[in-house]
C-alpha atoms as a PDB file:
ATOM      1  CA  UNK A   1       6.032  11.185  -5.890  1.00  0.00           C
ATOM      2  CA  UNK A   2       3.723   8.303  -4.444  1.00  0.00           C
ATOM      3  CA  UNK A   3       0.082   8.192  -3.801  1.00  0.00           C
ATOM      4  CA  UNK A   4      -1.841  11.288  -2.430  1.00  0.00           C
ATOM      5  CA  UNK A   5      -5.411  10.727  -2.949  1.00  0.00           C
ATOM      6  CA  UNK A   6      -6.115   7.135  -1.769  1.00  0.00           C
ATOM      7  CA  UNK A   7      -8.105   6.106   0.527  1.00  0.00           C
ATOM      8  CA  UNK A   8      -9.664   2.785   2.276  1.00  0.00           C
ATOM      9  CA  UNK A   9     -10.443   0.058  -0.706  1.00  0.00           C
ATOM     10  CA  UNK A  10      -8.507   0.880  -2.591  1.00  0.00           C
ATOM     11  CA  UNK A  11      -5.320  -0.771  -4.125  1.00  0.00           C
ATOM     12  CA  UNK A  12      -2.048   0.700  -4.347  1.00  0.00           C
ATOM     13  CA  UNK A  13       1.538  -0.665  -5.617  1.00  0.00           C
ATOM     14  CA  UNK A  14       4.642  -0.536  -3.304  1.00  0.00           C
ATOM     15  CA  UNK A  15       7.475  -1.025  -5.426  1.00  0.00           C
ATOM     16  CA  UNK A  16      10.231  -3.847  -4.221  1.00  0.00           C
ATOM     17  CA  UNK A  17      13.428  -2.695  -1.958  1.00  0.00           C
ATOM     18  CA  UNK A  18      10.342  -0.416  -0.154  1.00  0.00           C
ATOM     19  CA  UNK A  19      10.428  -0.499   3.614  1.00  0.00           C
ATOM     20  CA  UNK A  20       7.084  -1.489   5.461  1.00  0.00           C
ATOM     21  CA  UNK A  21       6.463  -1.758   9.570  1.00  0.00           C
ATOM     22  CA  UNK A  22       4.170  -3.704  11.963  1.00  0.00           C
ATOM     23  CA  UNK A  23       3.620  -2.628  15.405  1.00  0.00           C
ATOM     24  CA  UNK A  24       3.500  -5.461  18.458  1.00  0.00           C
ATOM     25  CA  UNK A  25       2.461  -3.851  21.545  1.00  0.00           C
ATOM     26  CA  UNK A  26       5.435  -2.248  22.585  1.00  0.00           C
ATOM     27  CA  UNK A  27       7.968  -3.023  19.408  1.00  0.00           C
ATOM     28  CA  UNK A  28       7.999  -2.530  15.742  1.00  0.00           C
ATOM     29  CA  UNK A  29       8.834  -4.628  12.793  1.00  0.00           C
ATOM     30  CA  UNK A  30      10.810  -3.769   9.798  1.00  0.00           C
ATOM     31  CA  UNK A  31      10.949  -5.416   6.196  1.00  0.00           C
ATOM     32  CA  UNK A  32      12.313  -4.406   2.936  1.00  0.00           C
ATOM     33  CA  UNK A  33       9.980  -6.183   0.414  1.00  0.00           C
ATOM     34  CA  UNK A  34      12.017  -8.414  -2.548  1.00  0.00           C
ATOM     35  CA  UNK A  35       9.267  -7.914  -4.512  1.00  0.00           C
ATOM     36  CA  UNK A  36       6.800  -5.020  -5.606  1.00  0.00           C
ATOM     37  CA  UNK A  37       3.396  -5.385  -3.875  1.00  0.00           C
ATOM     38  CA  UNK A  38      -0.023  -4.581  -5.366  1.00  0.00           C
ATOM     39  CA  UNK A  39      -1.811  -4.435  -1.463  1.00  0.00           C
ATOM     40  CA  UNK A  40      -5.265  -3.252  -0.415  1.00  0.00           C
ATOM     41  CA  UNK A  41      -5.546  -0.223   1.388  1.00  0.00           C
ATOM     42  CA  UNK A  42      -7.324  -0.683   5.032  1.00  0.00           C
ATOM     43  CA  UNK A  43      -6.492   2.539   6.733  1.00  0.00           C
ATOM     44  CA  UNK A  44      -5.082   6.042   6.689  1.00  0.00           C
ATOM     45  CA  UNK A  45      -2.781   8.369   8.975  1.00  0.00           C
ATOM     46  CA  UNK A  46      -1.187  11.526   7.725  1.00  0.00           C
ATOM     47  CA  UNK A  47       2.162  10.089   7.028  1.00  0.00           C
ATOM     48  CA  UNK A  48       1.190   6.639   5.998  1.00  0.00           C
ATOM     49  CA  UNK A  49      -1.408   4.046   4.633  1.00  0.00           C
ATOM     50  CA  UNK A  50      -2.485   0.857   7.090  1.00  0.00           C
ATOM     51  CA  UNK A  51      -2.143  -2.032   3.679  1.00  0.00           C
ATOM     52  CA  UNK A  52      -3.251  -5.406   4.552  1.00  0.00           C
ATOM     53  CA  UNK A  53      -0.359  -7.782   3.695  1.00  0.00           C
ATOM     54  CA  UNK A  54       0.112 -11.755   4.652  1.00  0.00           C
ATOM     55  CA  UNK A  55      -3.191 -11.039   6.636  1.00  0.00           C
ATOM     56  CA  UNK A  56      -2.484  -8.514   8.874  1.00  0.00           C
ATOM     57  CA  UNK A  57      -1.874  -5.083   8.902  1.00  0.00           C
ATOM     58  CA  UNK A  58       1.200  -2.984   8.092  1.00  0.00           C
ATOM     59  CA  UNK A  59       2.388   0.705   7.566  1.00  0.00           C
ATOM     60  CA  UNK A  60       4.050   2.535   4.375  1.00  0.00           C
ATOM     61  CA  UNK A  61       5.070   5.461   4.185  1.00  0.00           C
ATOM     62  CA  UNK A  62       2.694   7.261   1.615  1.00  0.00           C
ATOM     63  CA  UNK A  63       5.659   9.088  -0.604  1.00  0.00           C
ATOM     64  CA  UNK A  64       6.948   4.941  -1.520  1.00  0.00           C
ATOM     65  CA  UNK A  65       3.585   4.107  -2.359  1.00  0.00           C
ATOM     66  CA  UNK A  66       1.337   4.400  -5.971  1.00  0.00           C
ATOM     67  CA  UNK A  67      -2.167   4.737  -7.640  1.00  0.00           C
ATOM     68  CA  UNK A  68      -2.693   1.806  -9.672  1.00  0.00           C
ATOM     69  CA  UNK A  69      -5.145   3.012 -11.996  1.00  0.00           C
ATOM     70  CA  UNK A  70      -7.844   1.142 -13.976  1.00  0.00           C
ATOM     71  CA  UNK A  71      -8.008   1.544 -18.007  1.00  0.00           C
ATOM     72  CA  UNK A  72     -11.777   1.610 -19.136  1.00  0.00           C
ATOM     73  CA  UNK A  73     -12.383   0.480 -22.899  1.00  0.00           C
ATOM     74  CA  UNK A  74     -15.646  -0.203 -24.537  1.00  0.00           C
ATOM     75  CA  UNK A  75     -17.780  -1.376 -21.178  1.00  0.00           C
ATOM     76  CA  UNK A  76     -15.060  -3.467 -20.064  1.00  0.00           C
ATOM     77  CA  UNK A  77     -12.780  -2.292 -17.642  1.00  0.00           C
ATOM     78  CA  UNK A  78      -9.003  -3.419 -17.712  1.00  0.00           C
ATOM     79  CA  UNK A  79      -6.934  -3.489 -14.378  1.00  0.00           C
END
Protein backbone atom coordinates (compact mmCIF):
# COMPACT_ATOMS: atom_id res chain seq x y z
CA UNK A 1 0.00 0.00 0.00
CA UNK A 2 1.57 3.55 -0.80
CA UNK A 3 1.74 6.65 1.21
CA UNK A 4 -1.21 7.77 3.49
CA UNK A 5 0.04 10.30 5.81
CA UNK A 6 2.09 12.77 3.69
CA UNK A 7 1.67 15.92 3.26
CA UNK A 8 3.28 19.25 1.57
CA UNK A 9 7.36 19.07 2.10
CA UNK A 10 7.68 16.27 2.23
CA UNK A 11 9.47 13.61 0.00
CA UNK A 12 8.05 10.55 -1.24
CA UNK A 13 9.40 7.66 -3.71
CA UNK A 14 7.39 6.65 -6.87
CA UNK A 15 8.73 3.51 -7.93
CA UNK A 16 9.71 3.16 -11.92
CA UNK A 17 6.95 1.70 -14.55
CA UNK A 18 4.50 4.21 -12.17
CA UNK A 19 2.14 6.34 -14.19
CA UNK A 20 2.16 10.22 -13.47
CA UNK A 21 -0.18 13.14 -15.30
CA UNK A 22 0.07 16.89 -16.08
CA UNK A 23 -2.87 18.90 -16.87
CA UNK A 24 -2.67 21.74 -19.91
CA UNK A 25 -5.72 23.72 -19.91
CA UNK A 26 -8.01 21.55 -21.52
CA UNK A 27 -5.73 18.13 -22.00
CA UNK A 28 -3.76 15.82 -19.88
CA UNK A 29 -0.40 14.25 -20.09
CA UNK A 30 0.59 10.77 -19.40
CA UNK A 31 4.13 9.18 -18.56
CA UNK A 32 5.26 5.94 -17.25
CA UNK A 33 8.54 6.84 -15.40
CA UNK A 34 11.84 4.42 -16.47
CA UNK A 35 13.10 5.14 -13.38
CA UNK A 36 11.96 5.31 -9.60
CA UNK A 37 11.59 8.95 -8.43
CA UNK A 38 12.41 10.33 -4.97
CA UNK A 39 10.05 13.85 -5.70
CA UNK A 40 8.96 16.58 -3.30
CA UNK A 41 5.55 16.76 -2.36
CA UNK A 42 3.81 20.33 -3.29
CA UNK A 43 0.17 19.55 -2.93
CA UNK A 44 -2.64 17.25 -1.90
CA UNK A 45 -6.18 16.05 -3.30
CA UNK A 46 -7.98 13.04 -1.98
CA UNK A 47 -6.91 10.67 -4.63
CA UNK A 48 -3.51 12.01 -5.36
CA UNK A 49 -0.32 14.06 -4.38
CA UNK A 50 0.66 17.39 -6.69
CA UNK A 51 4.98 16.20 -6.77
CA UNK A 52 7.13 18.71 -8.34
CA UNK A 53 9.07 16.92 -11.13
CA UNK A 54 11.40 18.53 -14.12
CA UNK A 55 10.04 21.85 -12.55
CA UNK A 56 6.60 21.73 -12.77
CA UNK A 57 3.91 20.08 -11.29
CA UNK A 58 2.42 16.61 -11.75
CA UNK A 59 -0.20 14.12 -10.23
CA UNK A 60 0.23 10.42 -8.69
CA UNK A 61 -2.00 8.52 -7.65
CA UNK A 62 -1.38 8.16 -3.78
CA UNK A 63 -1.75 4.05 -3.60
CA UNK A 64 1.79 4.04 -6.28
CA UNK A 65 3.42 6.33 -4.09
CA UNK A 66 5.83 5.81 -0.60
CA UNK A 67 7.12 7.32 2.75
CA UNK A 68 10.71 7.58 2.51
CA UNK A 69 11.63 7.62 5.98
CA UNK A 70 14.68 9.14 7.74
CA UNK A 71 16.98 6.80 10.12
CA UNK A 72 18.17 8.91 13.22
CA UNK A 73 21.52 7.59 14.91
CA UNK A 74 23.53 9.30 17.52
CA UNK A 75 22.56 13.22 16.57
CA UNK A 76 23.05 12.59 13.06
CA UNK A 77 20.30 11.89 10.97
CA UNK A 78 20.68 9.45 7.89
CA UNK A 79 18.31 9.87 4.78
Amino acid sequence: MGASKMKVGDMIYIPSETYVHQYHEETQTYERLKEPQSLLVIGESSLFYEVLMFGSAWYVKKRDAYEIKKEVKGDHKIS
